[in-house]
ModelCIF file with pLDDT and N, C-alpha, C, O atoms, coordinates in Angstrom:
data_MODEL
#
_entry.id   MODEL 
#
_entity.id                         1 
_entity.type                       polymer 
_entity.pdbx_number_of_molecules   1 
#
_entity_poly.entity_id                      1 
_entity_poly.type                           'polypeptide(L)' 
_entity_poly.nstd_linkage                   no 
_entity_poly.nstd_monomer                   no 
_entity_poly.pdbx_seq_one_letter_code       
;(UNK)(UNK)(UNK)(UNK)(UNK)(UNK)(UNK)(UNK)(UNK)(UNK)(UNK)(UNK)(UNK)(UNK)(UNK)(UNK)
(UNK)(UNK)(UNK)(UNK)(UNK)(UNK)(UNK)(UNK)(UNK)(UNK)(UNK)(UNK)(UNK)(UNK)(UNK)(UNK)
(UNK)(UNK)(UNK)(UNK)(UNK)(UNK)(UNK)(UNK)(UNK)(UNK)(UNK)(UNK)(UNK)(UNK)(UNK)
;
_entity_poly.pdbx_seq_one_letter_code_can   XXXXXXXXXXXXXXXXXXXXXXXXXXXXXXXXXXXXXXXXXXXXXXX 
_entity_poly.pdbx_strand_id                 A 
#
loop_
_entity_poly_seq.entity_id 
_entity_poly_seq.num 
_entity_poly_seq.mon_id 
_entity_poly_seq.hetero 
1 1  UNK n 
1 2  UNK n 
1 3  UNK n 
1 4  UNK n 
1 5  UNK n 
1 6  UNK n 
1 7  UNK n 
1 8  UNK n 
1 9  UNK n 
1 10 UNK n 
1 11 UNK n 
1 12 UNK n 
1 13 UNK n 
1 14 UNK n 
1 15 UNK n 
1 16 UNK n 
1 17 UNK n 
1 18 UNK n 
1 19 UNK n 
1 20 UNK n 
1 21 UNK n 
1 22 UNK n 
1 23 UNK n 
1 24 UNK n 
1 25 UNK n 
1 26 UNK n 
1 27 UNK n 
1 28 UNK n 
1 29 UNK n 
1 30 UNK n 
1 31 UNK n 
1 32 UNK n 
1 33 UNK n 
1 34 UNK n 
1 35 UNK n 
1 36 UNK n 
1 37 UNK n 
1 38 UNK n 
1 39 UNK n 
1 40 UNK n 
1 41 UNK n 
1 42 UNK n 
1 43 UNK n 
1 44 UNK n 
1 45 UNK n 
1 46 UNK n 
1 47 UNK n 
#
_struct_asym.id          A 
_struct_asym.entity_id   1 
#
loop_
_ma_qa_metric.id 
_ma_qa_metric.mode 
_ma_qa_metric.name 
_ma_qa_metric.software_group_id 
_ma_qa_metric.type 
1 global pLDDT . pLDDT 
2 local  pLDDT . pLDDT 
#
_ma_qa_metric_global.metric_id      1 
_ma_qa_metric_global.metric_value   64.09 
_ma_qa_metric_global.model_id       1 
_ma_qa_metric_global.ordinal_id     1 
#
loop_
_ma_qa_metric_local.label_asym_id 
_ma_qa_metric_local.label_comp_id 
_ma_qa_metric_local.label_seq_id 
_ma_qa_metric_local.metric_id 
_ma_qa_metric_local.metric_value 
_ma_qa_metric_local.model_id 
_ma_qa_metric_local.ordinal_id 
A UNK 1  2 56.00 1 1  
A UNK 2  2 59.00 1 2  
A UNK 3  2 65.00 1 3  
A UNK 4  2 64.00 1 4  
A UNK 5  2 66.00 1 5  
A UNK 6  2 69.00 1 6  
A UNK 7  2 68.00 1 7  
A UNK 8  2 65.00 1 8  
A UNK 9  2 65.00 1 9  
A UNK 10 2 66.00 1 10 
A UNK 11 2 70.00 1 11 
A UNK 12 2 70.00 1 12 
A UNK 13 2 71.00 1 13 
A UNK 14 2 73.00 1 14 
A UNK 15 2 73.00 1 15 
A UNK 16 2 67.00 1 16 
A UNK 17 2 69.00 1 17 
A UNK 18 2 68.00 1 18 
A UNK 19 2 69.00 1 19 
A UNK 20 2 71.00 1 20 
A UNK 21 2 70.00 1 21 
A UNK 22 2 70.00 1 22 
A UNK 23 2 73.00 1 23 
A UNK 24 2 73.00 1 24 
A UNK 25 2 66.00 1 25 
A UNK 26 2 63.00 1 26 
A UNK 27 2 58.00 1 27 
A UNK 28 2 56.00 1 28 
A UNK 29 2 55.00 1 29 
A UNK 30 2 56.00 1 30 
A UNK 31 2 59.00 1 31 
A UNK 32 2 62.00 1 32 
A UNK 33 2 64.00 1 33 
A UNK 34 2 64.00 1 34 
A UNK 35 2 65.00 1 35 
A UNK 36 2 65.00 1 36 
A UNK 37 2 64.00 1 37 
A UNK 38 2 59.00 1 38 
A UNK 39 2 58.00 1 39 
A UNK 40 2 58.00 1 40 
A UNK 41 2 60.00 1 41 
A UNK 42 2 59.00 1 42 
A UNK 43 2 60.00 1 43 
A UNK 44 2 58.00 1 44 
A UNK 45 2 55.00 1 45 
A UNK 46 2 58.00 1 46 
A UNK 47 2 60.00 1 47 
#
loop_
_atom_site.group_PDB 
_atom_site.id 
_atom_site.type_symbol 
_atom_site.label_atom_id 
_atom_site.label_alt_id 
_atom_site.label_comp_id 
_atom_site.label_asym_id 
_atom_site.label_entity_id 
_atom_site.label_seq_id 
_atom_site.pdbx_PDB_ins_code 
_atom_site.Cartn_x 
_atom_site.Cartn_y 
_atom_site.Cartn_z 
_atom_site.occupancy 
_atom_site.B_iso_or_equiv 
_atom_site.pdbx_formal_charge 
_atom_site.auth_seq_id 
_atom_site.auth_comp_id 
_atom_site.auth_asym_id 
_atom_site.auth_atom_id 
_atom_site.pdbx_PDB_model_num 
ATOM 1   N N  . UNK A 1 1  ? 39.432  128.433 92.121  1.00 56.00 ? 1  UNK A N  1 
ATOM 2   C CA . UNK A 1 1  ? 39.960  129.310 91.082  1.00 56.00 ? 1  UNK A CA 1 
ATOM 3   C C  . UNK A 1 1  ? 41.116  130.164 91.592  1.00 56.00 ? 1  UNK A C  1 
ATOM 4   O O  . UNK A 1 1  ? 41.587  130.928 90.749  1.00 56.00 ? 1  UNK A O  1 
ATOM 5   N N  . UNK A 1 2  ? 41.654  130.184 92.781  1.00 59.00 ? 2  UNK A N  1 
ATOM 6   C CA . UNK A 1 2  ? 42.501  131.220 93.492  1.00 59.00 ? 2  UNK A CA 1 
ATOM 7   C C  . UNK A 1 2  ? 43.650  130.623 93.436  1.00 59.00 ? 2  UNK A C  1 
ATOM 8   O O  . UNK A 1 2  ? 43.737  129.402 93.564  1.00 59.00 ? 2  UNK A O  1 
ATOM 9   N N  . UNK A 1 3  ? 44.898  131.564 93.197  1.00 65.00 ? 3  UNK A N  1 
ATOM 10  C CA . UNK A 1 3  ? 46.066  130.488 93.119  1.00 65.00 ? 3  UNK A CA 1 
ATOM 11  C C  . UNK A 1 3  ? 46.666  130.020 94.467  1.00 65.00 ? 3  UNK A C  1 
ATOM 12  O O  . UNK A 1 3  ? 46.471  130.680 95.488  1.00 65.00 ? 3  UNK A O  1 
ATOM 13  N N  . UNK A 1 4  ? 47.376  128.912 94.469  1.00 64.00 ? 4  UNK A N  1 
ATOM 14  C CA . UNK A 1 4  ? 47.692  128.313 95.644  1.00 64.00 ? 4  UNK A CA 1 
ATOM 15  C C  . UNK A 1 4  ? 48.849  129.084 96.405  1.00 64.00 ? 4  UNK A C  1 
ATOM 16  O O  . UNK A 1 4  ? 49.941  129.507 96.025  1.00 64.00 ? 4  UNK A O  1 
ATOM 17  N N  . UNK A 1 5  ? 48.003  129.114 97.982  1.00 66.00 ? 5  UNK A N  1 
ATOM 18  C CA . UNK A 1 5  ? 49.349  129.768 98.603  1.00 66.00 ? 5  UNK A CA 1 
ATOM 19  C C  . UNK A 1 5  ? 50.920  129.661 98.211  1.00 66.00 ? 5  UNK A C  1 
ATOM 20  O O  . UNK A 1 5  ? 51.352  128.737 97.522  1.00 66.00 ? 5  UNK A O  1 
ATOM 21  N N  . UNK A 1 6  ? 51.955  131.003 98.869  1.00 69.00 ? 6  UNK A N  1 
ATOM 22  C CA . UNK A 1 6  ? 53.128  130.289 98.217  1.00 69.00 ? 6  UNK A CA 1 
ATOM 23  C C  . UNK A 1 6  ? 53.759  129.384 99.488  1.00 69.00 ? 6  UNK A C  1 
ATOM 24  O O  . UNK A 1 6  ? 53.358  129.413 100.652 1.00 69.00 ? 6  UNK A O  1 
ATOM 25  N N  . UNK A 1 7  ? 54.704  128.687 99.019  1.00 68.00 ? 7  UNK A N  1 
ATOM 26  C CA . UNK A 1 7  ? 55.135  127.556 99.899  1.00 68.00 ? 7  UNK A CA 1 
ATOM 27  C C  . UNK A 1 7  ? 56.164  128.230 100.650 1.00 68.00 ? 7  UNK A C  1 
ATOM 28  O O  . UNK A 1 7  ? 57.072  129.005 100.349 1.00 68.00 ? 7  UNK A O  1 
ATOM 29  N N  . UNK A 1 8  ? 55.643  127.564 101.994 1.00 65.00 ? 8  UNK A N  1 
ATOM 30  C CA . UNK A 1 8  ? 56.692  128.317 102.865 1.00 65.00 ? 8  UNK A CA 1 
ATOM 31  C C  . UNK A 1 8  ? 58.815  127.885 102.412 1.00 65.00 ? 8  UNK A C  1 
ATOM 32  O O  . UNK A 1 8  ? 59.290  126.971 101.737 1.00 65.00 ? 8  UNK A O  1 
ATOM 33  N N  . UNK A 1 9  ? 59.371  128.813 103.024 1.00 65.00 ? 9  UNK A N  1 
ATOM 34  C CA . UNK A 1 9  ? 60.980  128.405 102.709 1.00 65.00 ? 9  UNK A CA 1 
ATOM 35  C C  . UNK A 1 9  ? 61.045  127.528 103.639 1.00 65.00 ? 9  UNK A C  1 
ATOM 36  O O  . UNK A 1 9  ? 60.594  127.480 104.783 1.00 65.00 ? 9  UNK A O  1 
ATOM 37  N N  . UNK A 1 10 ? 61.981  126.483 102.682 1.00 66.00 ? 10 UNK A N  1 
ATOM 38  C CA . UNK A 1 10 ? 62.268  125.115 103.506 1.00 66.00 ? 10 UNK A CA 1 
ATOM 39  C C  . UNK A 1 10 ? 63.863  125.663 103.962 1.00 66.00 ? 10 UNK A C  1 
ATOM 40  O O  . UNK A 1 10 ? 64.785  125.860 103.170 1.00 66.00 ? 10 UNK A O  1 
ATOM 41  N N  . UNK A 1 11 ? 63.917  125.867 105.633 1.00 70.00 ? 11 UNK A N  1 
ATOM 42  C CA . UNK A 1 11 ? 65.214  125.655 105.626 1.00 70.00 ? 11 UNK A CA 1 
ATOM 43  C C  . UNK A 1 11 ? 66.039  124.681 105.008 1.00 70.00 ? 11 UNK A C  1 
ATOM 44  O O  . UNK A 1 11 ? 65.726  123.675 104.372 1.00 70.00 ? 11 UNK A O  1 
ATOM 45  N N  . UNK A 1 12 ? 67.235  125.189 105.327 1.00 70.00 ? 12 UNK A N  1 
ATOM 46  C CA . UNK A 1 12 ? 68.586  124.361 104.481 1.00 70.00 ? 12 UNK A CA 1 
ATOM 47  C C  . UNK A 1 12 ? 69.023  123.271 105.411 1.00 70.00 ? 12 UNK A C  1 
ATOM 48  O O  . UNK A 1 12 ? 69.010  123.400 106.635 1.00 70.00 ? 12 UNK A O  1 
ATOM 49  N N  . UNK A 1 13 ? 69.490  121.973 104.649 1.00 71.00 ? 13 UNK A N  1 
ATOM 50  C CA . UNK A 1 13 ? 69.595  121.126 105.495 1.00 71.00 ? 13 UNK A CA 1 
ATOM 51  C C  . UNK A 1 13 ? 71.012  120.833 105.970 1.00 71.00 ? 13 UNK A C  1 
ATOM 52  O O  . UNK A 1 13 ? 71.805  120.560 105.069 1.00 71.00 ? 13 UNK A O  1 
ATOM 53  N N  . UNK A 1 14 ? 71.543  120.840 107.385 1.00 73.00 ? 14 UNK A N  1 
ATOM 54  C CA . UNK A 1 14 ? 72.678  120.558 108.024 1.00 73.00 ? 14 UNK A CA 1 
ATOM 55  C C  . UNK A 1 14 ? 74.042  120.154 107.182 1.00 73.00 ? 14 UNK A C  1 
ATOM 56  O O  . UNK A 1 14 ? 73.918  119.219 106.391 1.00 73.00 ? 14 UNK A O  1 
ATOM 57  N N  . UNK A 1 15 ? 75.204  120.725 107.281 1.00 73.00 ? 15 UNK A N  1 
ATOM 58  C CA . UNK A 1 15 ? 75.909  120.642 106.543 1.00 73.00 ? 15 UNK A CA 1 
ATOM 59  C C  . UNK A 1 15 ? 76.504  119.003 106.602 1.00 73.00 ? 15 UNK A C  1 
ATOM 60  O O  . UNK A 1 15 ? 76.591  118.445 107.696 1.00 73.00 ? 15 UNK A O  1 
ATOM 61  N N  . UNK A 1 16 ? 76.800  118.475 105.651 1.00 67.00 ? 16 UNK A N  1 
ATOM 62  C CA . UNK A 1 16 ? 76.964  116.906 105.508 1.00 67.00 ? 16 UNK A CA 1 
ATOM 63  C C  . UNK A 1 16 ? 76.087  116.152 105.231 1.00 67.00 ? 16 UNK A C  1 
ATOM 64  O O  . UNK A 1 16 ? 76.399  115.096 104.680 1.00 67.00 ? 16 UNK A O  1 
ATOM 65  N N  . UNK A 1 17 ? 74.268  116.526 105.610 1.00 69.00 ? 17 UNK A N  1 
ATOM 66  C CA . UNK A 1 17 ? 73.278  115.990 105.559 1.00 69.00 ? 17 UNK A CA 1 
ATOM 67  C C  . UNK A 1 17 ? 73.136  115.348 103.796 1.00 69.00 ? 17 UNK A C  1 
ATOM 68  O O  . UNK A 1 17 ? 72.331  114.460 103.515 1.00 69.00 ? 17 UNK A O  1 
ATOM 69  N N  . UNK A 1 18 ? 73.788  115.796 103.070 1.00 68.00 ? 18 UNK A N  1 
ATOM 70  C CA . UNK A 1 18 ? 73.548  115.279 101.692 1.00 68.00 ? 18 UNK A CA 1 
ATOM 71  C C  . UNK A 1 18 ? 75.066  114.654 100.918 1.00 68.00 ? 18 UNK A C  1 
ATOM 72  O O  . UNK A 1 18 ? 75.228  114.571 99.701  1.00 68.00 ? 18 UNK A O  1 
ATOM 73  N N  . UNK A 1 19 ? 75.915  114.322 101.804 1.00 69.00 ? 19 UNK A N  1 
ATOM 74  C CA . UNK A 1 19 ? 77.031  113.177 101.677 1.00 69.00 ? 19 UNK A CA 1 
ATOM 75  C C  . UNK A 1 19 ? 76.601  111.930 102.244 1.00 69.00 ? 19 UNK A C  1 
ATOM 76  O O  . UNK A 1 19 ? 76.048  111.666 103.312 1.00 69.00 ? 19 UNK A O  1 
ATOM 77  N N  . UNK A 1 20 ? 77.076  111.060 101.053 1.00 71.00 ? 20 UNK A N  1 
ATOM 78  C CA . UNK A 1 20 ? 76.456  109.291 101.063 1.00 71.00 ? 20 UNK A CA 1 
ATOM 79  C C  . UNK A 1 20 ? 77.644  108.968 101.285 1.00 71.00 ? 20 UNK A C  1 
ATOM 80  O O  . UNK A 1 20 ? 78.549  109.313 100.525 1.00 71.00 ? 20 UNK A O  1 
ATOM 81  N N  . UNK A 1 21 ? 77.903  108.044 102.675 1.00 70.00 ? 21 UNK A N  1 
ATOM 82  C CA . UNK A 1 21 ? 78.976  107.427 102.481 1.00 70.00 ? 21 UNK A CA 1 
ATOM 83  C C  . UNK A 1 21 ? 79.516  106.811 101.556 1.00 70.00 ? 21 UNK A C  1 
ATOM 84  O O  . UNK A 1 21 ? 79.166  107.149 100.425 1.00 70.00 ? 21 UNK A O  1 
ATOM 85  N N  . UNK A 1 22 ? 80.366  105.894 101.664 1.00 70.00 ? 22 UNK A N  1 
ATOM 86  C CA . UNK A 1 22 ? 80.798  105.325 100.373 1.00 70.00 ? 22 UNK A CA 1 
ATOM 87  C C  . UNK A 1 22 ? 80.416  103.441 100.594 1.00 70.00 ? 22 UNK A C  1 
ATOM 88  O O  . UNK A 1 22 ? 80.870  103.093 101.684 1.00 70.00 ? 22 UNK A O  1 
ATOM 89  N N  . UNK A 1 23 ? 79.855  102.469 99.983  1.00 73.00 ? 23 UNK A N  1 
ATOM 90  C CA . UNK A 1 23 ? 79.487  101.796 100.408 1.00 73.00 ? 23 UNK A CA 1 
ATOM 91  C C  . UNK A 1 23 ? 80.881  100.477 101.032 1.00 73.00 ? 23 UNK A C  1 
ATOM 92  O O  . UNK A 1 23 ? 81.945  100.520 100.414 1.00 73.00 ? 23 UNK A O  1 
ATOM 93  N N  . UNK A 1 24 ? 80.772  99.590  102.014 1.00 73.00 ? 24 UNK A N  1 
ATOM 94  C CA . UNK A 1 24 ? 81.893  98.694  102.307 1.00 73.00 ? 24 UNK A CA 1 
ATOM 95  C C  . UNK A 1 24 ? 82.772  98.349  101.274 1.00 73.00 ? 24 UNK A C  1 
ATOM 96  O O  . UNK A 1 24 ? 82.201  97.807  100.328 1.00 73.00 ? 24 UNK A O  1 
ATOM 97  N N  . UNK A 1 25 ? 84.126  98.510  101.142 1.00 66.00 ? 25 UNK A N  1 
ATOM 98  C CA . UNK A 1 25 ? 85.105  97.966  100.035 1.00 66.00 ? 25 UNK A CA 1 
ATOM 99  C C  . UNK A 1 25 ? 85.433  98.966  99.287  1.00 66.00 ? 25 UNK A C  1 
ATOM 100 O O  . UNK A 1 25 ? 86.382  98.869  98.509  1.00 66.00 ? 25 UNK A O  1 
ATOM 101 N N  . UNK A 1 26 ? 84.644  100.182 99.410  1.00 63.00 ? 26 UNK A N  1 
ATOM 102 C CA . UNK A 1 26 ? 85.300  100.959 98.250  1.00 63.00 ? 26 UNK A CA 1 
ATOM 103 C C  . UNK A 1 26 ? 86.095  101.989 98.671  1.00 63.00 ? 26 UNK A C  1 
ATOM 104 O O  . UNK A 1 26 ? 86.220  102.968 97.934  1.00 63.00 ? 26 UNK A O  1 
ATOM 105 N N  . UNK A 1 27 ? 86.701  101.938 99.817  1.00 58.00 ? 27 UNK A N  1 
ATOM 106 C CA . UNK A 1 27 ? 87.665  102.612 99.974  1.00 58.00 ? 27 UNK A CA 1 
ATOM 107 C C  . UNK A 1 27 ? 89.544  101.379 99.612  1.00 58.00 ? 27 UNK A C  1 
ATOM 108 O O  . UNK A 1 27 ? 90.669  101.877 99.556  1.00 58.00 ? 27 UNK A O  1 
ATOM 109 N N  . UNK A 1 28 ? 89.349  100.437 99.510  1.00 56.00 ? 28 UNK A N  1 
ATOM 110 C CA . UNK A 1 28 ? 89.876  99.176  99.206  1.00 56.00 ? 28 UNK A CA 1 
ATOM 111 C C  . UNK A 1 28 ? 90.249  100.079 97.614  1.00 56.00 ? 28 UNK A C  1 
ATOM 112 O O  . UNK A 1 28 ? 91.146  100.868 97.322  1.00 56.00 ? 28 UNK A O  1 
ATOM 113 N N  . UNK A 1 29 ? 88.741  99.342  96.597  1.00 55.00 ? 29 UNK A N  1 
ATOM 114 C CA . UNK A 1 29 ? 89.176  99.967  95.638  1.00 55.00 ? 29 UNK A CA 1 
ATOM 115 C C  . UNK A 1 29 ? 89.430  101.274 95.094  1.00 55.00 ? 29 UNK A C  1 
ATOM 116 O O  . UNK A 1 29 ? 89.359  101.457 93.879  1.00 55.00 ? 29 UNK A O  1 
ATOM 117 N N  . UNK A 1 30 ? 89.795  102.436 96.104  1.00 56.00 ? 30 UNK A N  1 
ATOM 118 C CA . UNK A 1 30 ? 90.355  103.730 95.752  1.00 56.00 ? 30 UNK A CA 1 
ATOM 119 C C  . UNK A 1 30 ? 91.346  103.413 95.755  1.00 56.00 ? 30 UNK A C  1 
ATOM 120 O O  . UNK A 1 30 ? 91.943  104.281 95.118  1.00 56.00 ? 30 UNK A O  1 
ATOM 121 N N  . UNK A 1 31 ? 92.262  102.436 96.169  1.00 59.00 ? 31 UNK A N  1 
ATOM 122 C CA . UNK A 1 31 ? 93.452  102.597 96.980  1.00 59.00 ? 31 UNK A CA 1 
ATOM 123 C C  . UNK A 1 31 ? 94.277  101.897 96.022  1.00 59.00 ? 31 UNK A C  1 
ATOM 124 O O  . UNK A 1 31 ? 95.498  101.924 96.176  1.00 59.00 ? 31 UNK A O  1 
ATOM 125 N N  . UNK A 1 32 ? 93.590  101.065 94.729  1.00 62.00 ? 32 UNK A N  1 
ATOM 126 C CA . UNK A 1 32 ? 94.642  100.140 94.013  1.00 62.00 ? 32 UNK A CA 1 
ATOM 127 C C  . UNK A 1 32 ? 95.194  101.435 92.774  1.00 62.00 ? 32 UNK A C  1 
ATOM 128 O O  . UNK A 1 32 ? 94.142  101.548 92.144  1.00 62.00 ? 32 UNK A O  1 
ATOM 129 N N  . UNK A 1 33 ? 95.777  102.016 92.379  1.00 64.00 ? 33 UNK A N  1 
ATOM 130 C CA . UNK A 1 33 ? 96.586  102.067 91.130  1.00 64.00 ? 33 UNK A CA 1 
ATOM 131 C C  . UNK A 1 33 ? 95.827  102.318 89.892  1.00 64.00 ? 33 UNK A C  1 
ATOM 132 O O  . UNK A 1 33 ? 95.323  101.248 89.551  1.00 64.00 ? 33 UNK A O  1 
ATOM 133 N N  . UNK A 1 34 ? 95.539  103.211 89.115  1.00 64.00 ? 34 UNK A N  1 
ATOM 134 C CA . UNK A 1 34 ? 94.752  103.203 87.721  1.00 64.00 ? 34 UNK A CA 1 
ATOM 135 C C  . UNK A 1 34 ? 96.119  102.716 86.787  1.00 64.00 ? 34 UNK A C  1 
ATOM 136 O O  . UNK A 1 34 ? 97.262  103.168 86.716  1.00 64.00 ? 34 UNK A O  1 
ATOM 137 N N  . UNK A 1 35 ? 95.357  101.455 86.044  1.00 65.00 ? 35 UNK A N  1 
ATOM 138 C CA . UNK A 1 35 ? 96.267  101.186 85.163  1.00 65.00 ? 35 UNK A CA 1 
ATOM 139 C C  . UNK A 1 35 ? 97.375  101.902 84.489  1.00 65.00 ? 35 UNK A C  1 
ATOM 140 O O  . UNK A 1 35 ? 97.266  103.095 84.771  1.00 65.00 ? 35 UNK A O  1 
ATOM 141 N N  . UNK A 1 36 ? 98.343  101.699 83.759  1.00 65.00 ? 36 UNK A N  1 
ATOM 142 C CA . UNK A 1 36 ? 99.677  102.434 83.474  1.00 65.00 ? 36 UNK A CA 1 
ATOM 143 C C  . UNK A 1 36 ? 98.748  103.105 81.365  1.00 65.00 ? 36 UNK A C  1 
ATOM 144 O O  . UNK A 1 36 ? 98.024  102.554 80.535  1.00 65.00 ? 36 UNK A O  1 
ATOM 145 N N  . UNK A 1 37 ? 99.295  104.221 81.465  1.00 64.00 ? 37 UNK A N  1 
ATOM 146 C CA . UNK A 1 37 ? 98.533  104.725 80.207  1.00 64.00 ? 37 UNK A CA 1 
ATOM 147 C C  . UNK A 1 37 ? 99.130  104.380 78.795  1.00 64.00 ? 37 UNK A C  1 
ATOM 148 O O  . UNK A 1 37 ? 99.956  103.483 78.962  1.00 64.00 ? 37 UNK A O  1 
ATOM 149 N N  . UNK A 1 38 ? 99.065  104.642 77.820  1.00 59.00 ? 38 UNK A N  1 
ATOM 150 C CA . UNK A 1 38 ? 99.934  104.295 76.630  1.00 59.00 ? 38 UNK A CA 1 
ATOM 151 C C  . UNK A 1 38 ? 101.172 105.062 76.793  1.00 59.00 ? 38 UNK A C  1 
ATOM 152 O O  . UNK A 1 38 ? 101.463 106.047 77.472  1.00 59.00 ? 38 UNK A O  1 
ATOM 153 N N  . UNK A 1 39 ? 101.968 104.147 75.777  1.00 58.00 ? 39 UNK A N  1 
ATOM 154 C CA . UNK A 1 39 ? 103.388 105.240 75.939  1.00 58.00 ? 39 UNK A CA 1 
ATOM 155 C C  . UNK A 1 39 ? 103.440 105.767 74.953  1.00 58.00 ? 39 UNK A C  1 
ATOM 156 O O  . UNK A 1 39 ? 102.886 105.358 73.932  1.00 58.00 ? 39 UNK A O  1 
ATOM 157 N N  . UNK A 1 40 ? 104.573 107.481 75.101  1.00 58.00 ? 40 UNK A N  1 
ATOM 158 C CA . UNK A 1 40 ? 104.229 108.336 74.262  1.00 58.00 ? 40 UNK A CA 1 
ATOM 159 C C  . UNK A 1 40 ? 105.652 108.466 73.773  1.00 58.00 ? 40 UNK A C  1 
ATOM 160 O O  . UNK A 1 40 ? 106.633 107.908 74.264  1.00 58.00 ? 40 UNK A O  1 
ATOM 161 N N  . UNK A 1 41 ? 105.612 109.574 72.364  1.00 60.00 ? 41 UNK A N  1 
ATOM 162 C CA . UNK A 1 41 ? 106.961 109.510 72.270  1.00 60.00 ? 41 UNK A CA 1 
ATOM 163 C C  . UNK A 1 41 ? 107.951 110.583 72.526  1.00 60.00 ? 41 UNK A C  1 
ATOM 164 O O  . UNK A 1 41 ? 109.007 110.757 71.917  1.00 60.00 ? 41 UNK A O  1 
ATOM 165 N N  . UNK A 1 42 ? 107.426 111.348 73.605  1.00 59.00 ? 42 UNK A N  1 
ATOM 166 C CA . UNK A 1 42 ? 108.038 112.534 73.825  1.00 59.00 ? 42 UNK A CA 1 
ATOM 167 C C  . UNK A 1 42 ? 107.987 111.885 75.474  1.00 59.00 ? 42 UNK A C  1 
ATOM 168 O O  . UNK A 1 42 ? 107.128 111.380 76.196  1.00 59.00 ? 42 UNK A O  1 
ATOM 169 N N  . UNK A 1 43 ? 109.517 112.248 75.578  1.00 60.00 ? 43 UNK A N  1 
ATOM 170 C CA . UNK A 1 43 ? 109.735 111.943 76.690  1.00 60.00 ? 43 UNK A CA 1 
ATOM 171 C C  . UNK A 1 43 ? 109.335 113.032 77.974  1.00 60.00 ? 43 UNK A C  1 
ATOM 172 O O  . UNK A 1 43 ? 109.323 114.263 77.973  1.00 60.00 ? 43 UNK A O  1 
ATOM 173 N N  . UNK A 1 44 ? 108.967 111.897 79.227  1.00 58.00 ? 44 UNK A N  1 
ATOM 174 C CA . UNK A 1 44 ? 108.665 112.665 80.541  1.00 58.00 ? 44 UNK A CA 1 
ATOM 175 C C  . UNK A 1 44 ? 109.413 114.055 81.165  1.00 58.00 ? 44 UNK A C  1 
ATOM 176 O O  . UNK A 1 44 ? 110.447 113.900 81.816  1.00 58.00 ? 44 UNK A O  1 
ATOM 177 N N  . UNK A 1 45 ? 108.914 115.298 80.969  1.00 55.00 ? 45 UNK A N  1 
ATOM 178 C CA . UNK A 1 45 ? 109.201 116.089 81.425  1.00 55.00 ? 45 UNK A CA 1 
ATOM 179 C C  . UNK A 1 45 ? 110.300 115.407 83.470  1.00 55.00 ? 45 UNK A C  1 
ATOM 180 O O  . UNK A 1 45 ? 110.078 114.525 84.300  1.00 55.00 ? 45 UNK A O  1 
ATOM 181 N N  . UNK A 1 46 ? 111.037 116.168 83.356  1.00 58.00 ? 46 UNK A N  1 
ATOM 182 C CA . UNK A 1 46 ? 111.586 115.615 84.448  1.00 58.00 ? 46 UNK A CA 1 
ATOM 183 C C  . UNK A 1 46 ? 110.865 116.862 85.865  1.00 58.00 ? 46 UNK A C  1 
ATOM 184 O O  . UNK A 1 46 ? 110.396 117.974 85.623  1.00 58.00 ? 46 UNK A O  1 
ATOM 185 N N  . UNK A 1 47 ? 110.998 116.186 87.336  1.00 60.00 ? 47 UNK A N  1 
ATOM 186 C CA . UNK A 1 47 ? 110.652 116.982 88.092  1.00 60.00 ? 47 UNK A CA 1 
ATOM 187 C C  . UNK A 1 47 ? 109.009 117.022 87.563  1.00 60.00 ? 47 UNK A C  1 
ATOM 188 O O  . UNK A 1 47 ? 108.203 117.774 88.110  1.00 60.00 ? 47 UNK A O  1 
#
C-alpha cells in the first residue's frame, strides 16, 4: 500500500551519445542538387 520509492536521477548522457550516424551513401545523397522549383513571374531579386 506505500508508494514506491522515488527514482533515483539518471545522470545525463555524454554529449554526442544520442547522434545516429548517418547510414552508408547518404552523405552521396546530400550532395546531389534539390530539383530546380517552378518558375515565377517576378523576377530574381539580384545579389
Amino acid at each position: 500500500a506505500a508508494p514506491p520509492p522515488p527514482a533515483a536521477a539518471a545522470a545525463p548522457p555524454p554529449p554526442g551519445a544520442g547522434v545516429v550516424p548517418p547510414p552508408p551513401g547518404a552523405a552521396a545523397a546530400a550532395a546531389v542538387p534539390p530539383p530546380p522549383s517552378a518558375p515565377t513571374d517576378a523576377p530574381a531579386p539580384l545579389g
